[in-house]
Protein backbone atom coordinates (compact mmCIF):
# COMPACT_ATOMS: atom_id res chain seq x y z
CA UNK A 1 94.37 95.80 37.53
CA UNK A 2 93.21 93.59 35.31
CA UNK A 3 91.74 90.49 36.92
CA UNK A 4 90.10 88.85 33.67
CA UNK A 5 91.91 85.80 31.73
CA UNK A 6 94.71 87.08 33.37
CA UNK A 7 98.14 86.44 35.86
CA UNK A 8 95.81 87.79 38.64
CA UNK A 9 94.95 84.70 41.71
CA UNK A 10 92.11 85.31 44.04
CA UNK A 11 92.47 82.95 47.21
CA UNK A 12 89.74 81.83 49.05
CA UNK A 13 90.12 80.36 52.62
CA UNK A 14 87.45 78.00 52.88
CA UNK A 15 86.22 75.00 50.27
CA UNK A 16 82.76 74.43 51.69
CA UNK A 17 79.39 75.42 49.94
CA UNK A 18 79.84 78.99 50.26
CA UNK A 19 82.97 79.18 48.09
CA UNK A 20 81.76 76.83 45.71
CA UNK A 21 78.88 79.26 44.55
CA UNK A 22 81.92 81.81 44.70
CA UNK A 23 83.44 80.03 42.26
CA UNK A 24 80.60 80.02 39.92
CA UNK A 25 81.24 83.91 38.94
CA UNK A 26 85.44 83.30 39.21
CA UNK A 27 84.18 80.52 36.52
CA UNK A 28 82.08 82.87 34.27
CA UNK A 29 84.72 86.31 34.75
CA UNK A 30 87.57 83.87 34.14
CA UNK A 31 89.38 84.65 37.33
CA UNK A 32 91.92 82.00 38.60
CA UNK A 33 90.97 81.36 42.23
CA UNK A 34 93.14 79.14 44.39
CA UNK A 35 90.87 77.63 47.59
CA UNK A 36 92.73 76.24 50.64
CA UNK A 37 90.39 73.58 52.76
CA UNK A 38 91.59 70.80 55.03
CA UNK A 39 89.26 68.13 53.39
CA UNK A 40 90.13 66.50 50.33
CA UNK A 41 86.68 66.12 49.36
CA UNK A 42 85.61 69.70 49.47
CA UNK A 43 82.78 70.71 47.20
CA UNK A 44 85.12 73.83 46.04
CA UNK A 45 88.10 71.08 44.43
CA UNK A 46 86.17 70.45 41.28
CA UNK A 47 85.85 74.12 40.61
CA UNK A 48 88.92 76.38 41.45
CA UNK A 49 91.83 76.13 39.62
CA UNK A 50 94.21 75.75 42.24
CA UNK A 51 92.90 73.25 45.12
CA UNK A 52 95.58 72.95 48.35
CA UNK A 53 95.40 70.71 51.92
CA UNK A 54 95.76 73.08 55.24
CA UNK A 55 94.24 73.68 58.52
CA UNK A 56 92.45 77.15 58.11
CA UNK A 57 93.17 77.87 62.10
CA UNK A 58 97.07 76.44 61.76
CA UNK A 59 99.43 80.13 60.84
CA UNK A 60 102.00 78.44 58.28
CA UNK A 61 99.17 76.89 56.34
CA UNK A 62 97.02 80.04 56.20
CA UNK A 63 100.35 82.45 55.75
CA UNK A 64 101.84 80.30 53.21
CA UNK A 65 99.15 79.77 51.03
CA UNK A 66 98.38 83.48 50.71
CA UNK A 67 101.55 84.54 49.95
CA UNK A 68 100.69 83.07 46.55
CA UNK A 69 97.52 85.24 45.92
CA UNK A 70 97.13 88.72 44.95
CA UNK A 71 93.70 89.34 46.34
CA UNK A 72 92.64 86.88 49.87
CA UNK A 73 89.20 86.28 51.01
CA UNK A 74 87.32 83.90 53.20
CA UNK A 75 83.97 81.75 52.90
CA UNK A 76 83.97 80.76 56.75
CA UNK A 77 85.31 82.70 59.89
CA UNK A 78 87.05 80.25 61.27
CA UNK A 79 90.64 80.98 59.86
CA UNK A 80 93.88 82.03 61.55
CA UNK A 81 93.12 85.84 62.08
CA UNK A 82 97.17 86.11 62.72
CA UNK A 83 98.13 84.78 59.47
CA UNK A 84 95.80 87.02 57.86
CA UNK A 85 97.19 90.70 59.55
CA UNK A 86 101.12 89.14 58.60
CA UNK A 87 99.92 89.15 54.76
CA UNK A 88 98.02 92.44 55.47
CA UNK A 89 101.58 94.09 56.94
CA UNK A 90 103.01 92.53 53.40
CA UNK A 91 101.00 93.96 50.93
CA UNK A 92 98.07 91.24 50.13
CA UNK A 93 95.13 92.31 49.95
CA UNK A 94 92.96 90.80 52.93
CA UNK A 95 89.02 91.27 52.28
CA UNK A 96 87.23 91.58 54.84
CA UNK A 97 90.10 93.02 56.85
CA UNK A 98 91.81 90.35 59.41
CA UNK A 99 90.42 93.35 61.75
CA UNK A 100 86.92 93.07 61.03
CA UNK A 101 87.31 89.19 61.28
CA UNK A 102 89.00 89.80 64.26
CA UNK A 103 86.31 91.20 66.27
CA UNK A 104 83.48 88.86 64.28
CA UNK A 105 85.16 86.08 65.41
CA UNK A 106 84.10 86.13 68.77
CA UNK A 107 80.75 86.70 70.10
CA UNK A 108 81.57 88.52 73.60
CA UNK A 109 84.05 90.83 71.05
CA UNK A 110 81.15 91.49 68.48
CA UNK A 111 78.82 92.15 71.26
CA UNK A 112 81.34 94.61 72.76
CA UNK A 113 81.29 96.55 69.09
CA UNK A 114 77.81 96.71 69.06
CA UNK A 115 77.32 98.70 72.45
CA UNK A 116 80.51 100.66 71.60
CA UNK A 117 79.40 102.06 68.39
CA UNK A 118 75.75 102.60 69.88
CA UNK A 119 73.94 99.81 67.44
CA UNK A 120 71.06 98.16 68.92
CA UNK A 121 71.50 94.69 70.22
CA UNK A 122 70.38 92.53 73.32
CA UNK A 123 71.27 93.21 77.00
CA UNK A 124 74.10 90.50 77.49
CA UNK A 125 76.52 89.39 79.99
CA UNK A 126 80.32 87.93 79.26
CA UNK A 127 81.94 84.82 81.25
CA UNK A 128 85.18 83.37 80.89
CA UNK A 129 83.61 80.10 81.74
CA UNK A 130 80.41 78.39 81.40
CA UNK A 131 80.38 77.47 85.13
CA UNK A 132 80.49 81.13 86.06
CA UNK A 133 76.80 81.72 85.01
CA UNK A 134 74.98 79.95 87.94
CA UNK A 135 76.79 81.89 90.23
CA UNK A 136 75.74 85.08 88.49
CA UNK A 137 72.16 83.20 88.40
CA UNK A 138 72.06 82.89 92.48
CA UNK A 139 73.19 86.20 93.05
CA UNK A 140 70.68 87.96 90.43
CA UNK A 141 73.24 88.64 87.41
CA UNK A 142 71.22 86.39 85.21
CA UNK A 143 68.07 86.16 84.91
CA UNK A 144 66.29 83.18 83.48
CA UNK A 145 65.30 82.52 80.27
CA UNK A 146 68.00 83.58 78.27
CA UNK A 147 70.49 82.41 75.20
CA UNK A 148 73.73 80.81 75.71
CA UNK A 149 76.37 81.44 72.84
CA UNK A 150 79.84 79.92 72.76
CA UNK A 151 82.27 83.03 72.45
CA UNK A 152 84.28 81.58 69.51
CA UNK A 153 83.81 78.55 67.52
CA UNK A 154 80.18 78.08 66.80
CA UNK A 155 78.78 77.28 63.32
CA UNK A 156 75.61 75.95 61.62
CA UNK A 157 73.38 76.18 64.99
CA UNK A 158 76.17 74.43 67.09
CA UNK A 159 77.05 76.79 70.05
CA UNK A 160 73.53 78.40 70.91
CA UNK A 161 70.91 76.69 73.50
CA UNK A 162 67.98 78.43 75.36
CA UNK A 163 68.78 77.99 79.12
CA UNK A 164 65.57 77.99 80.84
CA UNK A 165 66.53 75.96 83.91
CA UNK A 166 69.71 75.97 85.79
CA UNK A 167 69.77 72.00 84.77
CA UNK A 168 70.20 73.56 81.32
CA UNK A 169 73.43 74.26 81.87
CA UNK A 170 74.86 70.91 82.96
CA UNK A 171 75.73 69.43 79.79
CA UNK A 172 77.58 72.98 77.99
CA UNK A 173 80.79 73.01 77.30
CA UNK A 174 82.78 75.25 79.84
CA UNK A 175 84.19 78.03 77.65
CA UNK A 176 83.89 81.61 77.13
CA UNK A 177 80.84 82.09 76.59
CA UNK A 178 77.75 84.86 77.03
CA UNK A 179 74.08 84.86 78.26
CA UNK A 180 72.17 86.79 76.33
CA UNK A 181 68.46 88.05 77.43
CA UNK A 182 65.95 85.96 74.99
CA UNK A 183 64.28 88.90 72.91
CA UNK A 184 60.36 88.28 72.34
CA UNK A 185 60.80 89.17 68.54
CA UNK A 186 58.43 89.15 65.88
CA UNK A 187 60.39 88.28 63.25
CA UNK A 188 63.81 87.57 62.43
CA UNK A 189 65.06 89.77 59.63
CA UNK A 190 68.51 89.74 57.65
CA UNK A 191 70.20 92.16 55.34
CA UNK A 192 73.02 91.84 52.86
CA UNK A 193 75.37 95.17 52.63
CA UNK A 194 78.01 94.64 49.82
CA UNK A 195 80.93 97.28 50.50
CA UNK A 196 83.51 97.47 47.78
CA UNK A 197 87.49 98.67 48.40
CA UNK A 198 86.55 102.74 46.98
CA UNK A 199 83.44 102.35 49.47
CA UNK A 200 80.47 102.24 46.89
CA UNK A 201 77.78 100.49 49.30
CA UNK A 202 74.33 98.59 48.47
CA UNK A 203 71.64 96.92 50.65
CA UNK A 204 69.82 94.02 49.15
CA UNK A 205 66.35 93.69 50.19
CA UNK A 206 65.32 92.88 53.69
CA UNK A 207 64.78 88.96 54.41
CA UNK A 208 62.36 86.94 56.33
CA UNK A 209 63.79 83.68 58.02
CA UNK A 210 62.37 81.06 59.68
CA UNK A 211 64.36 78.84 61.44
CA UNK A 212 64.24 74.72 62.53
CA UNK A 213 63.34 74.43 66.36
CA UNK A 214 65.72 71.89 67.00
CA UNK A 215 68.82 72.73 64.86
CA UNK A 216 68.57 76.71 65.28
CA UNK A 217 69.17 76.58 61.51
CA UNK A 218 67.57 78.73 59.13
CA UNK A 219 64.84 76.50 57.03
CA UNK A 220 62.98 78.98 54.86
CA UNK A 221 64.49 82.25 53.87
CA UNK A 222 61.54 84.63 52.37
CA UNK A 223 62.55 87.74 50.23
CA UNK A 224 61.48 90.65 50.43
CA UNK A 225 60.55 90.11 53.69
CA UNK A 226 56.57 90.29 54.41
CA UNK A 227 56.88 93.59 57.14
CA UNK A 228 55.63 96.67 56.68
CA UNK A 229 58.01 99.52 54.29
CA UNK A 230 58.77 101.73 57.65
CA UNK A 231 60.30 98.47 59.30
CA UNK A 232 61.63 97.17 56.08
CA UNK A 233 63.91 100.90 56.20
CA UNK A 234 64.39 100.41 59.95
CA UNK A 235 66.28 97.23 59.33
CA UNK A 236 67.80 98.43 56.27
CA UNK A 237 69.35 101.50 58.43
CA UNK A 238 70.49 99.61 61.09
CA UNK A 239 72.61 97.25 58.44
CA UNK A 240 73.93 100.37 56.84
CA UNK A 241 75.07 101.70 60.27
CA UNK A 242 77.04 98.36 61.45
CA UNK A 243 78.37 98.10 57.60
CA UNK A 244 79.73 102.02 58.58
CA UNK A 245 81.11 100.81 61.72
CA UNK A 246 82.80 97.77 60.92
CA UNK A 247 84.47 99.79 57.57
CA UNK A 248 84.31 96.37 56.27
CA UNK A 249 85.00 95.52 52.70
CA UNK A 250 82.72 92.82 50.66
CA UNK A 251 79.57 91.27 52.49
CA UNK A 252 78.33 91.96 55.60
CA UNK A 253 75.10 89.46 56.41
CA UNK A 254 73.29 91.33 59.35
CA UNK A 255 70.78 89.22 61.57
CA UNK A 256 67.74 91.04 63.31
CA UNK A 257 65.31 90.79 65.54
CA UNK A 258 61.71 92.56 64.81
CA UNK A 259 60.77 93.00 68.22
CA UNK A 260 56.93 93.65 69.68
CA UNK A 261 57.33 97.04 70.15
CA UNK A 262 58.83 97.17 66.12
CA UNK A 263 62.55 97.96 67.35
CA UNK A 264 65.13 96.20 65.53
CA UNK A 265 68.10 94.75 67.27
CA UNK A 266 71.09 92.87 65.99
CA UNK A 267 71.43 89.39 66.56
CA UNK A 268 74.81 88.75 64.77
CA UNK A 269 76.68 88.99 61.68
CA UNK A 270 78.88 87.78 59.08
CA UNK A 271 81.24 88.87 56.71
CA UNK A 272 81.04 86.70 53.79
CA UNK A 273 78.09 85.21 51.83
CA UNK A 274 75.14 84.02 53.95
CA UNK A 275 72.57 81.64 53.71
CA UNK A 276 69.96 84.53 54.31
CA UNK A 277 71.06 85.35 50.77
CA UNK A 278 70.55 81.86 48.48
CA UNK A 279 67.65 83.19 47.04
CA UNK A 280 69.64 85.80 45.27
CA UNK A 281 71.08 83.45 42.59
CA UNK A 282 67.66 83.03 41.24
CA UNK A 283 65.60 86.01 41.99
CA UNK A 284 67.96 89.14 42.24
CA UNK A 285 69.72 91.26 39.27
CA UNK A 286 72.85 90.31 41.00
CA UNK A 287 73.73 87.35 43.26
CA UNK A 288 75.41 88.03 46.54
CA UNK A 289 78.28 85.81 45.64
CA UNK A 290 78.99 87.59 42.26
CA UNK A 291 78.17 90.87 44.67
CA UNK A 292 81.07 89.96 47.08
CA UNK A 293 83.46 89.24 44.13
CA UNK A 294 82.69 92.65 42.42
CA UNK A 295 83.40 94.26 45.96
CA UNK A 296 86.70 92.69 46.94
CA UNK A 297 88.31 93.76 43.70
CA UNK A 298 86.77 97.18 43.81
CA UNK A 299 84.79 96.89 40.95
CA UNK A 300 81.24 98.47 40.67
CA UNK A 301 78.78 96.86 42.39
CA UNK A 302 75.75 95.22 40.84
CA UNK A 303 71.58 95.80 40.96
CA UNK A 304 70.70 94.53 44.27
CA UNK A 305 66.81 94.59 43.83
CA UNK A 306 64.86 91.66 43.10
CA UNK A 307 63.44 90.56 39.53
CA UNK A 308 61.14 88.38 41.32
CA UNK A 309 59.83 86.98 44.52
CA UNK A 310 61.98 84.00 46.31
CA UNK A 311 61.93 82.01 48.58
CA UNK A 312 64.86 79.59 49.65
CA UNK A 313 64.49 75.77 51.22
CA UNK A 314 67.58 74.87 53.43
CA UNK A 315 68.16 70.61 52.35
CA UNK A 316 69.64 68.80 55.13
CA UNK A 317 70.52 66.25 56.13
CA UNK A 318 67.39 64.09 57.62
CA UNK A 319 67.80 62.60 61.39
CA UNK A 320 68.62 59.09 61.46
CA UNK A 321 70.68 58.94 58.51
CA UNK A 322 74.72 59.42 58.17
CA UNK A 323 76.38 57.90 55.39
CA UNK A 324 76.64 58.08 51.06
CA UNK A 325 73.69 60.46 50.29
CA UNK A 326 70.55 59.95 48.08
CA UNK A 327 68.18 62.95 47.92
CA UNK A 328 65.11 61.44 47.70
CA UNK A 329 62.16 62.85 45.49
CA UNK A 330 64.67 65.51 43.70
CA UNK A 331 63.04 64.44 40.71
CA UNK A 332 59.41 65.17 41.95
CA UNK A 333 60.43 69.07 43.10
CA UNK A 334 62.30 69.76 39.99
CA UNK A 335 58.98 69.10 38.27
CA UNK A 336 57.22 71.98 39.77
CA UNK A 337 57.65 75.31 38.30
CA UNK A 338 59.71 78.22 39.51
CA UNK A 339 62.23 75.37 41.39
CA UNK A 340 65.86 74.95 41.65
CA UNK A 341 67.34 72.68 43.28
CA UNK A 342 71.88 73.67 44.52
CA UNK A 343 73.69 70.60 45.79
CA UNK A 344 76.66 71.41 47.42
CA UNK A 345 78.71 67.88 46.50
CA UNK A 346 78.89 66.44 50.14
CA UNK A 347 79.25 63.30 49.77
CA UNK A 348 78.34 62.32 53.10
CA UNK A 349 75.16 63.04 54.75
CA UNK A 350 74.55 63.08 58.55
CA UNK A 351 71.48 64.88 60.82
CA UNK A 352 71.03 68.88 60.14
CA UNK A 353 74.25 69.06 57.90
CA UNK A 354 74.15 71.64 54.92
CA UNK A 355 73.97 69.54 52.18
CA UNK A 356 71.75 72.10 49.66
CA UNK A 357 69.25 74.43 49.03
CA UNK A 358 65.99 75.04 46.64
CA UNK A 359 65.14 78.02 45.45
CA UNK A 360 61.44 79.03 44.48
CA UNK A 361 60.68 82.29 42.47
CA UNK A 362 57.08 83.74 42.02
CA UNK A 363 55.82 86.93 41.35
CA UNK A 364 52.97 85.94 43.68
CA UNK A 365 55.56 85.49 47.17
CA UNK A 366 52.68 83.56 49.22
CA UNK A 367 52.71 80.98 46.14
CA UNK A 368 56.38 80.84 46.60
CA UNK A 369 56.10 80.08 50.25
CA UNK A 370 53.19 77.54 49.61
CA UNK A 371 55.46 75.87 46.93
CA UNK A 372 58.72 75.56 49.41
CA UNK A 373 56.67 74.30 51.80
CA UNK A 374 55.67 71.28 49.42
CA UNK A 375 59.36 71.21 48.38
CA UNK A 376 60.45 70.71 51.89
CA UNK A 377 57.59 67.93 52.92
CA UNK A 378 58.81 66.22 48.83
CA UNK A 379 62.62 66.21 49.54
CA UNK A 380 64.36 63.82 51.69
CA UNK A 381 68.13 63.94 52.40
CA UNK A 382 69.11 60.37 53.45
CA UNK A 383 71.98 58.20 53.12
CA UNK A 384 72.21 54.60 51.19
């Protein structure tokens, strides 16, 4: 098929950051993309060629809209997985399948996978409702400390809290949810597996993150990953083997935990682009988002290795500020060699929202990670 300055229409569920940086490669290919987002402000509008209003979780919206598309992916995996296996059944092209979102899409049902295909992940329990846990708790089912994670729903550190105290759970929302043992980890790893439609398959390097105490969002993403080469492969083999079992087409962003002992265990994963892989715009042959575009329309898939070290800086927004956004002291950062500053075109800032990144490239890595840190303590996300 040929997809270039052509009739062909990619769709994209999803006009957040994610699909913006998409739509940088649609842009440079010459792909006509048509994005469907329920805000009217989405950073994706000024990009795509086709921009359209609709609920991502409502059927009709999600159904219609993809009728119009030859090709239908997602930025975010929080769309109407119905919608998605009706197009399937009618010939569009649905990448990742609605079945791999299917089972994504809910903690308790990704956990589930995991032990059922015999990859490596946390002991965990599964509730129907948050108030079933102290119960389990009295009676020795639970053991404290251990992670709460809303089954379906959570996004952008929302949905996850350390219970280390039956008090803990007082103010959780009562939904299915699961308690997960807390995992004394060294490190927490991520890698990127691009799978294309013919099944051509590439790992890009192993990633170091390091994430905000407060918002459980990632605030420094480190590539390649400062670990040892045997644990670098361990990861790398563990990614490869949940990419195999989830037969998954385009991205597939596995998170890891480097435990004590050196085993690796998976935390979660997504199947889209990932914000443990910003730093490949900058400092890899090929970017994950022109990566996931290459793979969806089975085309061969790019370098994955890096042409330098990077390091990424998560910008948001700063606590005690909601409102028109100023990012304070952009100038000074963009001053410093080896910077680049992504702003996603929120308009509106509020505390912990995603409102860009910085990337820092070095061929000396602990510069890198010296520079971000000065680029995180220069930049200030606040409102007017």
């Amino acid at each position: 098929m040929n997809y270039f300055s052509s009739n062909f229409k990619l769709g994209i569920l999803g006009g957040g950051q994610l699909g913006k940086m998409l739509l940088y490669n649609t842009r440079k290919f010459d792909i006509y993309t048509a994005v469907l987002d329920s805000s009217d402000e989405a950073p994706c509008k000024i990009a795509c060629d086709d921009f359209q209003l609709g609920d991502l979780m409502d059927y009709d919206a999600v159904y219609n809209f993809g009728k119009q598309v030859d090709v239908l992916t997602f930025e975010i995996e929080n769309v109407n997985v119905d919608a998605l296996e009706a197009l399937e059944k009618e010939g569009v092209k649905v990448y990742p399948s609605s079945k791999t979102l299917r089972t994504i899409q809910n903690k308790a049902t990704q956990k589930l996978f995991y032990v059922d295909n015999d990859l490596p992940t946390a002991a965990f329990s599964r509730f129907a409702y948050t108030s079933e846990i102290k119960d389990a708790i009295a009676h020795g089912g639970v053991t404290l400390p251990f992670v709460w994670k809303c089954a379906q729903f959570g996004y952008d550190g929302t949905g996850v809290k350390i219970v280390k105290s039956v008090d803990d759970l007082t103010d959780l929302p009562n939904v299915e949810c699961i308690a997960e043992s807390l995992v004394p980890f060294k490190n927490e790893l991520a890698v990127i597996v691009s799978r294309s439609a013919s099944g051509e398959m590439k790992t890009y390097p192993v990633v170091e993150m390091e994430f905000h105490p407060e918002a459980n969002q990632v605030e420094y993403v480190i590539c390649p990953a400062r670990i040892p080469e045997a644990i670098a492969k361990k990861a790398e083999d563990v990614a490869l083997a949940a990419s195999k079992a989830f037969n998954h087409v385009g991205l597939l962003a596995v998170e890891m935990f480097q435990t004590q002992d050196d085993t690796i265990l998976i935390n979660e994963v997504a199947p889209r682009p990932h914000n443990s892989g910003h730093q490949t715009i900058e400092a890899s042959y090929t970017s994950q988002f022109e990566q996931h575009i290459r793979a969806i329309l089975n085309l061969p898939l790019g370098r994955t290795d890096n042409k330098v070290g990077g390091v990424m800086v998560n910008l948001v927004g700063a606590e005690g500020y909601s409102g028109n956004v100023v990012y304070e002291n952009i100038e000074n950062i963009m001053k410093l060699d080896g910077v680049t500053p992504h702003i996603y075109g929120k308009k509106q800032t509020r505390p912990f929202r995603k409102m860009g990144h910085v990337t820092i490239v070095n061929e000396d890595l602990n510069e890198a990670r010296r520079v971000a840190e000065e680029v995180k303590n220069s930049i200030k996300v606040i409102s007017e």
